[in-house]
Protein backbone atom coordinates (compact mmCIF):
# COMPACT_ATOMS: atom_id res chain seq x y z
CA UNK A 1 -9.69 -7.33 -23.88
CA UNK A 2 -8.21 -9.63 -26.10
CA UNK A 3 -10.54 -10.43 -29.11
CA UNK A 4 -11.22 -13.64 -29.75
CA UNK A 5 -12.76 -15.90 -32.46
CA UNK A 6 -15.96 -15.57 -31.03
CA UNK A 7 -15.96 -11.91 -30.85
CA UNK A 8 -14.65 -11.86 -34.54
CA UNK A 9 -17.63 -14.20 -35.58
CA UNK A 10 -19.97 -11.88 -33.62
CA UNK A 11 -18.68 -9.05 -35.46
CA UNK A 12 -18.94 -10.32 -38.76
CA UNK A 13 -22.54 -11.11 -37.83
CA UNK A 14 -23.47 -7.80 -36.68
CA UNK A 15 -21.19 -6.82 -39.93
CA UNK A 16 -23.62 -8.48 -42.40
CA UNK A 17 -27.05 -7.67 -40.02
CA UNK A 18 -26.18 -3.68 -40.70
CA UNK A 19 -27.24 -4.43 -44.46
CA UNK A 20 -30.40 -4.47 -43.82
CA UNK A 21 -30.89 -2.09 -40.31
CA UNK A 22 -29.32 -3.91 -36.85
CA UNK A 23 -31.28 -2.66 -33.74
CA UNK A 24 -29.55 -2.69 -30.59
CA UNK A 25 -31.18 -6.21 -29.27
CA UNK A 26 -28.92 -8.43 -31.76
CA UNK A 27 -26.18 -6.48 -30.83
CA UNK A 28 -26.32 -6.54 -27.14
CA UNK A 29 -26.62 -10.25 -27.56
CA UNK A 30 -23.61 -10.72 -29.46
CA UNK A 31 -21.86 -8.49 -26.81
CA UNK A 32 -23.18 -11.08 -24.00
CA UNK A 33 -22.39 -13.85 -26.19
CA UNK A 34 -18.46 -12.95 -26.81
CA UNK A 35 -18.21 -11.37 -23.29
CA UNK A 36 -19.30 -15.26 -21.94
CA UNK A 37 -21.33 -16.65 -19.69
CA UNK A 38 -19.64 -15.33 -16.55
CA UNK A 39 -19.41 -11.76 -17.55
CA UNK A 40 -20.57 -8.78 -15.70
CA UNK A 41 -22.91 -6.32 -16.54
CA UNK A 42 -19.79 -3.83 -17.05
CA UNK A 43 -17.81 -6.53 -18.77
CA UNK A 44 -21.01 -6.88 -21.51
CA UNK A 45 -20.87 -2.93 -21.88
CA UNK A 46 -17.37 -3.08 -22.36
CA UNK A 47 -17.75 -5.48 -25.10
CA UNK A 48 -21.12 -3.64 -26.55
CA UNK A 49 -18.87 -0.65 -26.84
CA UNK A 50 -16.05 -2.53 -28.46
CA UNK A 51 -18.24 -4.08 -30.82
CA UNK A 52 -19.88 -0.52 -32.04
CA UNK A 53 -16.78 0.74 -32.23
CA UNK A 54 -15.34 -1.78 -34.46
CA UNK A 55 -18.54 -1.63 -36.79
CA UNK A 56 -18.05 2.28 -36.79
CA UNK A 57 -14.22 1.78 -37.92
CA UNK A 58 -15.96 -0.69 -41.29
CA UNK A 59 -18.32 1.68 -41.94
CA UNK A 60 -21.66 0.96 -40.06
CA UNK A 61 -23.21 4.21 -39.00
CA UNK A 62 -24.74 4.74 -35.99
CA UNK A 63 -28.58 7.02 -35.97
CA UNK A 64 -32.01 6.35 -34.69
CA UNK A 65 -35.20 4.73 -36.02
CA UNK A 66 -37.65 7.08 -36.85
CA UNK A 67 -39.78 4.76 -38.83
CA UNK A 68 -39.77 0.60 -40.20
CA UNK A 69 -38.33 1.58 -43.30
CA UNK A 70 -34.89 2.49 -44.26
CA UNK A 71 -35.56 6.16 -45.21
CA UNK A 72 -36.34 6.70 -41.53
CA UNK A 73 -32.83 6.11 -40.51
CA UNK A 74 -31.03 9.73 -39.35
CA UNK A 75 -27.66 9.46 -38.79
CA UNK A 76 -26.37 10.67 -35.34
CA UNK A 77 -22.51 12.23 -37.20
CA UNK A 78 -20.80 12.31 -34.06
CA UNK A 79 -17.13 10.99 -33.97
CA UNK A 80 -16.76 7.73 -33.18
CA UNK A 81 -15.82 8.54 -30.07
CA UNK A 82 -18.98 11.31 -28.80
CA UNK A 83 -20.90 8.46 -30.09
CA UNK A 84 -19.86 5.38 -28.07
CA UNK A 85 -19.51 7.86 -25.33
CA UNK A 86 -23.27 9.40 -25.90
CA UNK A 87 -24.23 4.66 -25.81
CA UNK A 88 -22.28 4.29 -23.00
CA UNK A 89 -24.57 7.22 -20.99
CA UNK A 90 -27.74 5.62 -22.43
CA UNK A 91 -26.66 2.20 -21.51
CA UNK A 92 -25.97 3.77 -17.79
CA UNK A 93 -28.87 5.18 -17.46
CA UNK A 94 -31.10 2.38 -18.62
CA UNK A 95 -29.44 -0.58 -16.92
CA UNK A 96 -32.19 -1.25 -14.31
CA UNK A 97 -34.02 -3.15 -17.33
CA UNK A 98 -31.41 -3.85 -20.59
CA UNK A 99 -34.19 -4.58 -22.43
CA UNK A 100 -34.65 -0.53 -22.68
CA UNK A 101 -31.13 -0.62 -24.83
CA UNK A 102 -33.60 -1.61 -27.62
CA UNK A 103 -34.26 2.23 -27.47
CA UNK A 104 -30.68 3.67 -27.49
CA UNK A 105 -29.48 3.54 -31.27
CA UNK A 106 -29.81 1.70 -34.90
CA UNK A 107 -26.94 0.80 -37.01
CA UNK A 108 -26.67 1.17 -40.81
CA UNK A 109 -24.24 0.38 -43.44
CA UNK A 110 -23.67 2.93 -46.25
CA UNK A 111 -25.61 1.36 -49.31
CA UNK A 112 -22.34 1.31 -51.22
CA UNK A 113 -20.87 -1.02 -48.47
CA UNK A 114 -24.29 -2.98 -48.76
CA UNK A 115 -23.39 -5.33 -52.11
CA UNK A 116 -19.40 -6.26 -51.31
């Protein structure tokens, strides 16, 4: 897929959100926004997974949500690659209702990335 400047602006979004904790909601709508309004259900994973993967290469980590607050962020440290593979499963297996992706994964960006 060729990225666009709608899938840039959507990154740079998601980019800023991961200051302060992106759940997978915002990010799954980003995904449908920059895959358009004609896109697929695989197209819109293919784009989620581009989109993760592009945060991963600035930094963002991927983890779950044990709690509200910060602290209760635990990193997953897989690869980048075990870990859009390990989304891609959990979007698979919860794509009867997308609104489960809420569940799969948080995103975080290192507090030294958090001021620039």
């Amino acid at each position: 897929m060729e990225k666009g400047e709608v899938y840039e602006e959507e990154l740079e979004y998601l980019l800023d959100y991961a200051r302060s904790l992106l759940h997978f909601i915002p990010l799954r709508d980003s995904a449908e926004i920059a895959a358009g309004d004609d896109a697929t259900e695989e197209q819109v994973q293919g784009v989620t997974l581009e989109l993760i993967g592009d945060l991963i290469d600035r930094g963002v980590i991927v983890g779950d949500q044990t709690s509200g607050a910060r602290e209760g962020f635990v990193p997953w440290n897989l690869s980048k690659e075990e870990a859009l593979r390990r989304v891609a499963e959990e979007m698979k297996s919860r794509e009867e209702d997308p609104t489960d992706f809420v569940y799969i994964c948080w995103f975080d960006l290192p507090e030294q990335q958090r001021k620039s």
